[in-house]
Protein backbone atom coordinates (compact mmCIF):
# COMPACT_ATOMS: atom_id res chain seq x y z
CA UNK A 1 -2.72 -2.52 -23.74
CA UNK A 2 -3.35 -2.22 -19.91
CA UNK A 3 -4.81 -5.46 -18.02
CA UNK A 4 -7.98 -5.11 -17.99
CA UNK A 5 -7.60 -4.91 -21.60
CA UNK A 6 -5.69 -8.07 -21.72
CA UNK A 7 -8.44 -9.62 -19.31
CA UNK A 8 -10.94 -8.73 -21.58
CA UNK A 9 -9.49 -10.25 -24.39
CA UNK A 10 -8.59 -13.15 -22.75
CA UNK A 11 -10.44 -13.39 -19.76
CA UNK A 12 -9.87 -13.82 -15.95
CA UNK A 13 -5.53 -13.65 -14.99
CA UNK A 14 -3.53 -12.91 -12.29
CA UNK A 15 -0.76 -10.74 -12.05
CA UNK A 16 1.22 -11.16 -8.95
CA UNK A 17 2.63 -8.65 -6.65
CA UNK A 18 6.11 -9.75 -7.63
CA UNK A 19 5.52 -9.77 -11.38
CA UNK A 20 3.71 -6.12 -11.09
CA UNK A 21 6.96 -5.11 -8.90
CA UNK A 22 9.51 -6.95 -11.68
CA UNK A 23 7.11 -4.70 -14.55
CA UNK A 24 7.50 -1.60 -12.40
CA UNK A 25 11.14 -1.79 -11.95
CA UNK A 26 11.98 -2.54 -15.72
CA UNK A 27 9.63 0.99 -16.31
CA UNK A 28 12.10 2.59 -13.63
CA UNK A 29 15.33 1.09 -15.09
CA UNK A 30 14.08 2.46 -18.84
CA UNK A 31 13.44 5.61 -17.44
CA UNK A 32 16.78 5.78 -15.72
CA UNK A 33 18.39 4.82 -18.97
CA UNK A 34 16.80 7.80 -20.83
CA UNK A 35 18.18 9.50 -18.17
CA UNK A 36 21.96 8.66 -17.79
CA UNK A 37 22.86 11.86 -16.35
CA UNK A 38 20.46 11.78 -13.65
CA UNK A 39 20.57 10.08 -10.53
CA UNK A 40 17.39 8.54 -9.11
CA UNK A 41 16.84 11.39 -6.94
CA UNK A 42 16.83 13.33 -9.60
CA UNK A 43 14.93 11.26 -11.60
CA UNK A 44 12.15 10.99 -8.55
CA UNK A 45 12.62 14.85 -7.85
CA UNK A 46 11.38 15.47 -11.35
CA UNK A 47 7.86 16.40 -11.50
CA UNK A 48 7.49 15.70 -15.49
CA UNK A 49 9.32 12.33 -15.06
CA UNK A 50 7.49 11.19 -12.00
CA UNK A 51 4.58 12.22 -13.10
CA UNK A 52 5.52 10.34 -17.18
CA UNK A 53 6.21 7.09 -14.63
CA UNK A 54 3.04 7.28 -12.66
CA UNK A 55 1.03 7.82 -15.86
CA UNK A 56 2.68 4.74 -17.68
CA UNK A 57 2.15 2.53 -14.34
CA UNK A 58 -1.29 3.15 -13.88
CA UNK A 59 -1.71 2.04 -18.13
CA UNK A 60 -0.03 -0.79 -17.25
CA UNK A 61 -2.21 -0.92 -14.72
CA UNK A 62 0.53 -1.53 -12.11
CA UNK A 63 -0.42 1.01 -9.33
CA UNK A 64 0.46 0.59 -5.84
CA UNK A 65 -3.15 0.78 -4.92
CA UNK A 66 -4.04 -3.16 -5.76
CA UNK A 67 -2.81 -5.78 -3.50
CA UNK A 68 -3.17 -8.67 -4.90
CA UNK A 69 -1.22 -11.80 -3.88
């Protein structure tokens, strides 16, 4: 369920830049844990993977491309 989906459901909320950067890093550090014998250069290097994370942030709708306060 993304957030407009949750907005929709149950109507206007706010997720700040620091809670979308605390969801984003928990995606990162579950990634990395799938991952164990990759560093995060790897990991980032990884055109499947980065492309998996992007994918899964923009669902969560956590992009980079809102900046909201």
């Amino acid at each position: 369920m993304s957030g407009r989906e949750i907005q929709a459901e149950l109507g206007p909320c706010t997720v700040t830049r620091r809670q979308r950067r605390a969801a984003a890093v928990h995606v990162a550090d579950r990634i990395a844990a799938e991952h164990p014998q990759l560093t995060a250069a790897e990991l980032a290097a990884n055109p499947l993977i980065a492309a998996g994370l992007r994918e899964l942030l923009n669902a969560l709708d956590l992009n980079s491309s809102k900046e909201q306060q």
